[in-house]
C-alpha atoms as a PDB file:
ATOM      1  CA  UNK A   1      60.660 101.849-179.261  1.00  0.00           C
ATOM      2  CA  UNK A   2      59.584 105.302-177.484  1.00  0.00           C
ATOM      3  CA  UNK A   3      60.365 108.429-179.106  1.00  0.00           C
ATOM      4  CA  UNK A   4      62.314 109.647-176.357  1.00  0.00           C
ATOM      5  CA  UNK A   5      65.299 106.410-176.926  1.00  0.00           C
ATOM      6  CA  UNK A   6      64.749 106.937-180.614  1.00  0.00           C
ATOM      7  CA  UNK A   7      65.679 110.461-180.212  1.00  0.00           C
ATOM      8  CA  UNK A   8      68.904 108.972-177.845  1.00  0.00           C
ATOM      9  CA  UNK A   9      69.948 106.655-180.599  1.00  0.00           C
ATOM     10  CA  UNK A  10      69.952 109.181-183.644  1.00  0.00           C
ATOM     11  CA  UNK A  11      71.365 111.699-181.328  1.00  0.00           C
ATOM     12  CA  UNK A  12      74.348 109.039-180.394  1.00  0.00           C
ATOM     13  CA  UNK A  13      74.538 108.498-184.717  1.00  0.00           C
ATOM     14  CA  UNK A  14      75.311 112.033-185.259  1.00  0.00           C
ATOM     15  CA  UNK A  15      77.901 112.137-182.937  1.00  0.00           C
ATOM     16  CA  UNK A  16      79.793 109.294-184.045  1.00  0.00           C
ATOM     17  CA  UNK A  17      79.129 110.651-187.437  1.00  0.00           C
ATOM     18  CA  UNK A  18      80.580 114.050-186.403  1.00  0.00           C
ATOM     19  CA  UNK A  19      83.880 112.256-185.267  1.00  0.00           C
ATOM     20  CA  UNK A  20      83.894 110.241-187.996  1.00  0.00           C
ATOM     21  CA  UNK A  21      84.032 113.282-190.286  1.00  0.00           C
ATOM     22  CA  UNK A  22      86.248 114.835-188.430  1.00  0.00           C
ATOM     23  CA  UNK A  23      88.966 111.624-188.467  1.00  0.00           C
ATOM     24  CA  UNK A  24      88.662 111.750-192.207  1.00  0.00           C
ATOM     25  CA  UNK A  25      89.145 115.199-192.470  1.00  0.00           C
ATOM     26  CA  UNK A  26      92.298 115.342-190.188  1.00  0.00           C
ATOM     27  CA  UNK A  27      93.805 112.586-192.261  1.00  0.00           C
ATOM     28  CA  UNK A  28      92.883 114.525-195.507  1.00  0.00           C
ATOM     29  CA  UNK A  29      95.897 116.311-195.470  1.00  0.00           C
ATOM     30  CA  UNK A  30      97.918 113.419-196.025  1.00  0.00           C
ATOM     31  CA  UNK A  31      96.853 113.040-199.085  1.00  0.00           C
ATOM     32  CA  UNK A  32      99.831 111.482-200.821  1.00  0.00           C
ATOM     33  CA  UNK A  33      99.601 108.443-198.300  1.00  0.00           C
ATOM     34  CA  UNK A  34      96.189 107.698-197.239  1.00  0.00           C
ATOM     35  CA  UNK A  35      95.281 105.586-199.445  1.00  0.00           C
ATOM     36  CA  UNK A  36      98.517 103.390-198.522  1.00  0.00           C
ATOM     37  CA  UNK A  37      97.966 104.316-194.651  1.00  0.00           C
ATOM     38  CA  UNK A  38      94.427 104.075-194.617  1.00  0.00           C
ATOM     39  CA  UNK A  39      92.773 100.751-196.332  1.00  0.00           C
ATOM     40  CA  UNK A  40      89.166  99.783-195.314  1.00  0.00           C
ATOM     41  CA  UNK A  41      90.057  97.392-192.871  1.00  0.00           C
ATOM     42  CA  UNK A  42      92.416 100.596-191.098  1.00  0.00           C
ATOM     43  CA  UNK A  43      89.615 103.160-191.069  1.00  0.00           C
ATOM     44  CA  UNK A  44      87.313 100.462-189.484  1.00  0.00           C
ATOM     45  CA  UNK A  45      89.878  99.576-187.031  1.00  0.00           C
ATOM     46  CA  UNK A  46      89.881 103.340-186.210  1.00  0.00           C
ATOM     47  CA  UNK A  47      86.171 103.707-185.849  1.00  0.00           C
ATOM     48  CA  UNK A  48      86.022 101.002-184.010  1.00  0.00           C
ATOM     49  CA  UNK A  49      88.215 102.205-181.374  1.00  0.00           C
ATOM     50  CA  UNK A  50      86.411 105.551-181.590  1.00  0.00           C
ATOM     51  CA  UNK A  51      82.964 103.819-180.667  1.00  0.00           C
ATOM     52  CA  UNK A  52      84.557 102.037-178.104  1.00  0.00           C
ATOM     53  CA  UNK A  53      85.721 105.332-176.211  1.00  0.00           C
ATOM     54  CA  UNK A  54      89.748 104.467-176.689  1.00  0.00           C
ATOM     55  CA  UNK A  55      90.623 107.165-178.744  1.00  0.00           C
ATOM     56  CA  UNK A  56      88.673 110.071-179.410  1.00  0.00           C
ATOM     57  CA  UNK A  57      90.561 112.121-181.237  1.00  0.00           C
ATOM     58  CA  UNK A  58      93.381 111.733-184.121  1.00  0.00           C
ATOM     59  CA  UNK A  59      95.075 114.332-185.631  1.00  0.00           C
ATOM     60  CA  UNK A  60      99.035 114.775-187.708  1.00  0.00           C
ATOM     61  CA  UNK A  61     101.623 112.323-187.904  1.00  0.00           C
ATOM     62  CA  UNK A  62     104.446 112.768-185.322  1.00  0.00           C
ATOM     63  CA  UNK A  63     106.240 110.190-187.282  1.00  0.00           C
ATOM     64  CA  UNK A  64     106.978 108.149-190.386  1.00  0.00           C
ATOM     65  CA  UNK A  65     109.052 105.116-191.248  1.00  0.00           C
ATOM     66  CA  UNK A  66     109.151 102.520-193.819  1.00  0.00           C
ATOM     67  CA  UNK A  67     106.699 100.281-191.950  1.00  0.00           C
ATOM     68  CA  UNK A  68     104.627 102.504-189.931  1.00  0.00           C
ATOM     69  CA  UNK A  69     103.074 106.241-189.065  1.00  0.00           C
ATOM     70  CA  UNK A  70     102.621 107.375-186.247  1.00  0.00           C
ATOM     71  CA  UNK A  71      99.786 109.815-185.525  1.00  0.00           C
ATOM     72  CA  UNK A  72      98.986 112.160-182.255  1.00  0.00           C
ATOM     73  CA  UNK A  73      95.519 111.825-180.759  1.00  0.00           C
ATOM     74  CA  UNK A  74      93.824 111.809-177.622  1.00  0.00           C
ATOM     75  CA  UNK A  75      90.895 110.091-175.425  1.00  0.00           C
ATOM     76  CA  UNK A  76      87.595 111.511-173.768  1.00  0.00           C
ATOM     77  CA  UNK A  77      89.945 112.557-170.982  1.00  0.00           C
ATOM     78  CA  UNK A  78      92.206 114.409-173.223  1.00  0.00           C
ATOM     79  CA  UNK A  79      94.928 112.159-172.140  1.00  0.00           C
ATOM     80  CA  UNK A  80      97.651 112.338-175.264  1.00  0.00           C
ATOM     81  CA  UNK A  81      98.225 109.271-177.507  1.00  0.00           C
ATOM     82  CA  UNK A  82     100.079 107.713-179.825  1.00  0.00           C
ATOM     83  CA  UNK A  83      98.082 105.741-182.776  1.00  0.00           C
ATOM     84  CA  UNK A  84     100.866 103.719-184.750  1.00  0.00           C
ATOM     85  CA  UNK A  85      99.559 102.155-188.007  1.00  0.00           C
ATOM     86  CA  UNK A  86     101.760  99.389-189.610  1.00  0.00           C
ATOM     87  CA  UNK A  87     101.321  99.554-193.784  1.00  0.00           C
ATOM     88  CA  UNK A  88      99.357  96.748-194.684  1.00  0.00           C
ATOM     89  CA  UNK A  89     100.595  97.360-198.762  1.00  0.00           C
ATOM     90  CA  UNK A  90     104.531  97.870-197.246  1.00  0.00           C
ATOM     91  CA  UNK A  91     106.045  94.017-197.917  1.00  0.00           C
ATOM     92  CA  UNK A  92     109.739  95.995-197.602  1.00  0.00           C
ATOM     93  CA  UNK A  93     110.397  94.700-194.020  1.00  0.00           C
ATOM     94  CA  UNK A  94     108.404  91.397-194.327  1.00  0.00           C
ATOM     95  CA  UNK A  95     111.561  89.071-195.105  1.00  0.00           C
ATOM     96  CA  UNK A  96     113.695  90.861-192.411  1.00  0.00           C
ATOM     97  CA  UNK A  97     110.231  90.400-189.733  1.00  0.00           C
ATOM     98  CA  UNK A  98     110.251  86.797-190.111  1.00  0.00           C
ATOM     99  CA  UNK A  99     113.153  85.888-188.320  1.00  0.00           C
ATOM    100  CA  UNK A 100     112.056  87.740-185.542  1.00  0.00           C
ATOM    101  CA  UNK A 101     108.784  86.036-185.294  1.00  0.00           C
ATOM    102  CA  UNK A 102     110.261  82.587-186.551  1.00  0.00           C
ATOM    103  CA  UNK A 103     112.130  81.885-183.014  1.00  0.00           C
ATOM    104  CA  UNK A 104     109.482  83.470-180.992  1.00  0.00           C
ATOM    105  CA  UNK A 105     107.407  80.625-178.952  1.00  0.00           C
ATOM    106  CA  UNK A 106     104.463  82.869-178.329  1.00  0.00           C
ATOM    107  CA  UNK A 107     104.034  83.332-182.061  1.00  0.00           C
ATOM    108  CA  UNK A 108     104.091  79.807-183.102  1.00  0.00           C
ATOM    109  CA  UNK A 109     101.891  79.122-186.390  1.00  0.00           C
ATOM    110  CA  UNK A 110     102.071  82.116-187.940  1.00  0.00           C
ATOM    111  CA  UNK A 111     100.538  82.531-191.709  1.00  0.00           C
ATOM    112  CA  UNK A 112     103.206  84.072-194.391  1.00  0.00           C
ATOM    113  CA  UNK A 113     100.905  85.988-195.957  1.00  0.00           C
ATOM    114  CA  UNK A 114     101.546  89.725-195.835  1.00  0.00           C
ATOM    115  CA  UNK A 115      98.516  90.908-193.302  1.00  0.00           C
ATOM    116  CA  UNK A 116      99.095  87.955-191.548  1.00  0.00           C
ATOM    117  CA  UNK A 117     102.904  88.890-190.837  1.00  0.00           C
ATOM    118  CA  UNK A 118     101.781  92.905-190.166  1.00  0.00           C
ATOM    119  CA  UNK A 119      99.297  91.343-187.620  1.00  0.00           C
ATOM    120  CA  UNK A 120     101.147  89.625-185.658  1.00  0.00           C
ATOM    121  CA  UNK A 121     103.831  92.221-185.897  1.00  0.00           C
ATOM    122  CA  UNK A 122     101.502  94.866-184.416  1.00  0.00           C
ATOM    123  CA  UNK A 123     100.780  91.796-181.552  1.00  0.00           C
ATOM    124  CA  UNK A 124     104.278  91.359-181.008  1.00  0.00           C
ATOM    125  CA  UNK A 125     104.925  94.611-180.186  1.00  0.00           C
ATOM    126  CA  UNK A 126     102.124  95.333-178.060  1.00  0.00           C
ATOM    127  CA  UNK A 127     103.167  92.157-176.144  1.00  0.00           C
ATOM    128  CA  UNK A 128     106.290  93.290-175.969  1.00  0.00           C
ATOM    129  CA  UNK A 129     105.531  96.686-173.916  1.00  0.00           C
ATOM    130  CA  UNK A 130     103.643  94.723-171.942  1.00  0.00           C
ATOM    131  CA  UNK A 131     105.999  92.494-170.601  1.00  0.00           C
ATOM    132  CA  UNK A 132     108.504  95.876-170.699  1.00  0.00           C
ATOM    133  CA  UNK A 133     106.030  97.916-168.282  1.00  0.00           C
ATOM    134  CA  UNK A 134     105.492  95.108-166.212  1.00  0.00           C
ATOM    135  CA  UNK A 135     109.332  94.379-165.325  1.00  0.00           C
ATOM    136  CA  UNK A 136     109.595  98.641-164.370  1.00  0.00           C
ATOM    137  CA  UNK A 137     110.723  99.392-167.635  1.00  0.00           C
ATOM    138  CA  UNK A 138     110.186 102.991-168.925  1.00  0.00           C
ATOM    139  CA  UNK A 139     108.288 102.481-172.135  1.00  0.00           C
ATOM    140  CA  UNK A 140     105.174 103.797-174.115  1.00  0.00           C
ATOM    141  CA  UNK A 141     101.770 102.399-172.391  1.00  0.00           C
ATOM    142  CA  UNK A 142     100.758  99.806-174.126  1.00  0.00           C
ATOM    143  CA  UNK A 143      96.424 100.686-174.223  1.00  0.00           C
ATOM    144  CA  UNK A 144      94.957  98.469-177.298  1.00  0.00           C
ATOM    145  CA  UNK A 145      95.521  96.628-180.589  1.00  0.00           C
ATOM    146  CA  UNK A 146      93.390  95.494-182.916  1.00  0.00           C
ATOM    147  CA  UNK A 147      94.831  93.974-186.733  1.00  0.00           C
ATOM    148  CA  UNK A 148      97.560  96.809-187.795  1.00  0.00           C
ATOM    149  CA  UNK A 149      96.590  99.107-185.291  1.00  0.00           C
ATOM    150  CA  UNK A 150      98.426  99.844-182.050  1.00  0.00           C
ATOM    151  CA  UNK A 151      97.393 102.502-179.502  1.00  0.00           C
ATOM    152  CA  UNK A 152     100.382 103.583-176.770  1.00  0.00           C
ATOM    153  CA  UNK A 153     100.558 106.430-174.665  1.00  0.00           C
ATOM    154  CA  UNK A 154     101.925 109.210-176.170  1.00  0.00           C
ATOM    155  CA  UNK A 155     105.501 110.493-175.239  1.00  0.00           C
ATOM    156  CA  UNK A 156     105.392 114.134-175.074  1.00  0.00           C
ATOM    157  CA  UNK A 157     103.347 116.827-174.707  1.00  0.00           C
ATOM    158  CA  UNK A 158     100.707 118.458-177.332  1.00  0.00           C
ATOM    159  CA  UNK A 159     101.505 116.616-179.899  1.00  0.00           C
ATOM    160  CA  UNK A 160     105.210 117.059-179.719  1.00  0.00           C
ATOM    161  CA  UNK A 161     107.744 114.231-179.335  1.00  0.00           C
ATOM    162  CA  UNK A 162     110.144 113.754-177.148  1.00  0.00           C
ATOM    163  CA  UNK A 163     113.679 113.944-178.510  1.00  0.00           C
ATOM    164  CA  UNK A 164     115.761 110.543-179.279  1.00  0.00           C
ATOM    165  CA  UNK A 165     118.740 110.291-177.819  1.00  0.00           C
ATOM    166  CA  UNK A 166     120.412 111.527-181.705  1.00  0.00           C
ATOM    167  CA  UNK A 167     118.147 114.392-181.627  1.00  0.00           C
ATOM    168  CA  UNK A 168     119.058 115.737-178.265  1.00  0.00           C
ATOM    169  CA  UNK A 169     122.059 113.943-176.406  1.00  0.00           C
ATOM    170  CA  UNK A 170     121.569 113.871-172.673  1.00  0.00           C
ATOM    171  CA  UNK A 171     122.820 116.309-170.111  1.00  0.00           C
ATOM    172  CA  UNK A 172     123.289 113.716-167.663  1.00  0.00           C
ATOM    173  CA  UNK A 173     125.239 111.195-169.944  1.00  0.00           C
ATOM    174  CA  UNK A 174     126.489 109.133-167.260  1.00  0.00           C
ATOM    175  CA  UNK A 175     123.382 108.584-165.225  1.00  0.00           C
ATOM    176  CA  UNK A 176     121.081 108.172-168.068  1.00  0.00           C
ATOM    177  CA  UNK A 177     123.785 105.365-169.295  1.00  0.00           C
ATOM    178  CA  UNK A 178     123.921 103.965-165.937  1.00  0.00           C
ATOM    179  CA  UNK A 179     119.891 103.829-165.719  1.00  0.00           C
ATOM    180  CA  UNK A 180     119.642 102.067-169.494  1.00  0.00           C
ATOM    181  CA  UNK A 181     121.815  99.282-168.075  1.00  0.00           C
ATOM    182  CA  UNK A 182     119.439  98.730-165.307  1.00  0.00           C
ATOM    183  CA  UNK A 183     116.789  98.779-168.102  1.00  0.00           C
ATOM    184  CA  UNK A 184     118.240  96.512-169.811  1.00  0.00           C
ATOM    185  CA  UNK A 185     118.403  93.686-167.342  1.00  0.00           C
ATOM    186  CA  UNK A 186     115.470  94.184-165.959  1.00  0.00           C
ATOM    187  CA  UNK A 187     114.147  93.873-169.652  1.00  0.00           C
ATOM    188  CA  UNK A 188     116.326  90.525-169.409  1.00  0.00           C
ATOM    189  CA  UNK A 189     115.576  89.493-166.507  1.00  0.00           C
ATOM    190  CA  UNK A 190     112.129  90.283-165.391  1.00  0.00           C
ATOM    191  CA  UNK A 191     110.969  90.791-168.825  1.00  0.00           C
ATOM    192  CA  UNK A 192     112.587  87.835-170.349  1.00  0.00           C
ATOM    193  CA  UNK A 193     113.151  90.104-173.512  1.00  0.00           C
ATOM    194  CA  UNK A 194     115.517  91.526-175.698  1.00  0.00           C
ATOM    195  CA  UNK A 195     114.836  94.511-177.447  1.00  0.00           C
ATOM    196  CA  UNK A 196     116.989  93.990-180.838  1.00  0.00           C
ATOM    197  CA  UNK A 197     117.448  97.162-182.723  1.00  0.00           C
ATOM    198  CA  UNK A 198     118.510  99.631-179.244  1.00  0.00           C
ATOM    199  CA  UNK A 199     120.443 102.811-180.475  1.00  0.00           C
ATOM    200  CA  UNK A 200     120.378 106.431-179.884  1.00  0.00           C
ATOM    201  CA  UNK A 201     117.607 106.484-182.690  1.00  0.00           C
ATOM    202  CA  UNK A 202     114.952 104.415-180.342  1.00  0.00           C
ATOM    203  CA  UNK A 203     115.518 106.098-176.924  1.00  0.00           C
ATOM    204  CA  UNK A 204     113.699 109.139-175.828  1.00  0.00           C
ATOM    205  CA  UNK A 205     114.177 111.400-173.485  1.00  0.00           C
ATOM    206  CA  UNK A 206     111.664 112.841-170.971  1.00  0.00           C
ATOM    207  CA  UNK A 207     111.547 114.367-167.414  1.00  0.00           C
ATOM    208  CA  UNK A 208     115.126 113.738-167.370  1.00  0.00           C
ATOM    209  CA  UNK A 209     114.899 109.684-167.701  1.00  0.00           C
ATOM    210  CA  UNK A 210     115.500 107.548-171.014  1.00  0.00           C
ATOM    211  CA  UNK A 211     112.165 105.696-172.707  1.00  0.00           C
ATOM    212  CA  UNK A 212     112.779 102.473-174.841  1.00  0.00           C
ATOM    213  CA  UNK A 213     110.319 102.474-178.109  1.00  0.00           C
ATOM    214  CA  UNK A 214     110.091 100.864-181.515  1.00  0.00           C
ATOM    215  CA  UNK A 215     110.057  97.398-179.398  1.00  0.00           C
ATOM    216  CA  UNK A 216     108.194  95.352-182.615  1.00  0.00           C
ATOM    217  CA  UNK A 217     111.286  93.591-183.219  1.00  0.00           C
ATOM    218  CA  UNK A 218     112.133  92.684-179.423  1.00  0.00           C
ATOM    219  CA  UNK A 219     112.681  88.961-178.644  1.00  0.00           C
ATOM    220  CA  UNK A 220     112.711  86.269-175.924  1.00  0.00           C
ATOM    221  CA  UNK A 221     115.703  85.386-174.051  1.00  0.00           C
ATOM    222  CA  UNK A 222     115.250  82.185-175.670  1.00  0.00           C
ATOM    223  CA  UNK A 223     114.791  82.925-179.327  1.00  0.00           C
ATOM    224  CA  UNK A 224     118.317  81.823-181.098  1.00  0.00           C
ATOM    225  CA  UNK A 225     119.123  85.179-181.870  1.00  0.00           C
ATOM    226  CA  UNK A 226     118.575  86.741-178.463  1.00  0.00           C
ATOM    227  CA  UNK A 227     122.589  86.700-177.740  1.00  0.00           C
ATOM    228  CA  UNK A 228     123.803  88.386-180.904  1.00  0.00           C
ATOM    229  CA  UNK A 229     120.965  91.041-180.346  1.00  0.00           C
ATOM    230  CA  UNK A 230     121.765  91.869-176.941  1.00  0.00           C
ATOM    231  CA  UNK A 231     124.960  92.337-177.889  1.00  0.00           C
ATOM    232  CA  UNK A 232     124.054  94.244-180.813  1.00  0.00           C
ATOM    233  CA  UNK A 233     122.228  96.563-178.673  1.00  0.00           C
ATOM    234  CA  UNK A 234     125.474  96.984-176.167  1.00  0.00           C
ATOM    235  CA  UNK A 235     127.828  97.544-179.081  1.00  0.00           C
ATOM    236  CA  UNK A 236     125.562 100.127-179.782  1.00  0.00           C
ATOM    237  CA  UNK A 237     124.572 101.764-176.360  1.00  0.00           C
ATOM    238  CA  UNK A 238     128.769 101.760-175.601  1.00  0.00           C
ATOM    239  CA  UNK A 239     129.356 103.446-178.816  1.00  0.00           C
ATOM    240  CA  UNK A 240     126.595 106.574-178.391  1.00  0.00           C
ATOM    241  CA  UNK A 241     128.444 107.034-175.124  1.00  0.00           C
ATOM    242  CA  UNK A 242     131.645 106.976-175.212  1.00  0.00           C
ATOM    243  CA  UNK A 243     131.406 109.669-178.091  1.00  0.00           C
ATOM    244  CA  UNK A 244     130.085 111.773-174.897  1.00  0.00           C
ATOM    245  CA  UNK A 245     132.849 111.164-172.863  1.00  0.00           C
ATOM    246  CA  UNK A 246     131.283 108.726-170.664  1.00  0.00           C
ATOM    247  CA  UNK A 247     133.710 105.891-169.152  1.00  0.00           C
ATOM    248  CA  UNK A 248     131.524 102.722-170.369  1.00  0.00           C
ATOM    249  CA  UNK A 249     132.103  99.267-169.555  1.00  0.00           C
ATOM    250  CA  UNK A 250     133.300  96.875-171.963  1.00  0.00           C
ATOM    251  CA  UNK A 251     130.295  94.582-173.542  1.00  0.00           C
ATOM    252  CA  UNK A 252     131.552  91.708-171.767  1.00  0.00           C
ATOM    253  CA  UNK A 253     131.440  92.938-168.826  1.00  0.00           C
ATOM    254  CA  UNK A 254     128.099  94.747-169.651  1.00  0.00           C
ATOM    255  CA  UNK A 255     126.635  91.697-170.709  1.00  0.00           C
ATOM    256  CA  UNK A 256     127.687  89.195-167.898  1.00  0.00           C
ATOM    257  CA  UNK A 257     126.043  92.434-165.579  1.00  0.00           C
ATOM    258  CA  UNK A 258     122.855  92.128-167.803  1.00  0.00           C
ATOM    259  CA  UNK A 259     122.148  88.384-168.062  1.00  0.00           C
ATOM    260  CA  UNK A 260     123.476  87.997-164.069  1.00  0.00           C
END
């Protein structure tokens, strides 16, 4: 090997080294949770995506649940991203998971053991905004997945979320209602999804049009619980907007509109 590639190759170390460093030490201040966030198998997940040139940066979390954080980063380009990581040592929403994944075709097979659930959960979802983006549906980008790992596009701007719907109610009420209908059969229809757990908690706001997110839980038309879920989300959609005035249909009618 010639000096000058040798000199390449330890100069290429370093800098992965240097980002390395620098993941860990963003994540430091979470102290209270990395070791629950952050497993082995996470941080190599991370890395890997770092050598691979899909994220480049990864800084605070924008937001924490039960089953997942969410962290801010960004790529060589500086594009803004959103790095959700699903809690491997979490088993809290592992009974309620299965029987979303239990109906689903293209998750037949499916181990019971914990990682094994959080996997294909993480799968699911990214699947899930694919099929979304695909049918015109405004939702995160779907960009990679690997284990518990899912990298979207970020919704936002420096590092700041876009409000939900409950955070910031529309100014537009009747248009934005009238444009999540239209989501929500294309998400039917071209999609051939449901997404399961809509509400004014899950819908964001930005440049004046709704975004659909947390879409782990979203289902086939054909899974046995699609119909109760649709309505579900309907029941719910009505109720956040007719509390702003707006004239909504009934779910019937909403739902015979949806399903065509």
């Amino acid at each position: 090997m010639s000096r000058k590639v040798r000199e390449k190759l330890a100069h290429r170390e370093k800098t992965v080294e240097r980002r390395d460093k620098m993941l860990v030490h963003d994540f430091s201040s979470e102290r209270a949770t990395l070791e629950e966030v952050f497993d082995q198998s996470t941080r190599m997940v991370l890395y890997h995506f770092l050598r691979k040139g899909v994220i480049d940066e990864v800084h605070g979390v924008v937001n924490a649940g039960k089953e997942a954080r969410v962290y801010w980063g960004k790529n060589k380009e500086g594009k803004e991203l959103a790095v959700k990581i699903y809690l491997t040592s979490s088993a809290e929403f592992l009974k309620g998971m299965r029987k979303y994944i239990e109906g689903d075709r293209r998750f037949k097979n499916v181990k019971h053991d914990t990682r094994s659930l959080i996997f294909t959960w993480a799968q699911k979802e990214f699947r899930n905004l694919e099929q979304a983006a695909r049918a015109k549906v405004r939702v995160p980008k779907p960009i990679a997945v690997e284990k518990n790992v899912l990298v979207m596009g970020f919704i936002g701007k420096n590092g700041v979320s876009a409000p939900s719907l409950k955070e910031q109610p529309p100014r537009a009420p009747e248009k934005v209602y009238s444009l999540l209908l239209t989501y929500l059969e294309r998400l039917y229809r071209k999609a051939d999804l449901v997404h399961g757990d809509l509400s004014e908690y899950n819908i964001m706001m930005w440049n004046g049009r709704p975004v659909l997110f947390d879409m782990s839980q979203s289902v086939p038309t054909s899974h046995p619980m699609s119909e109760f879920l649709l309505r579900r989300d309907l029941e719910n959609v009505n109720r956040f907007f007719s509390r702003l005035g707006v004239k909504v249909l009934s779910v019937e009618e909403v739902y015979k509109e949806v399903v065509g």
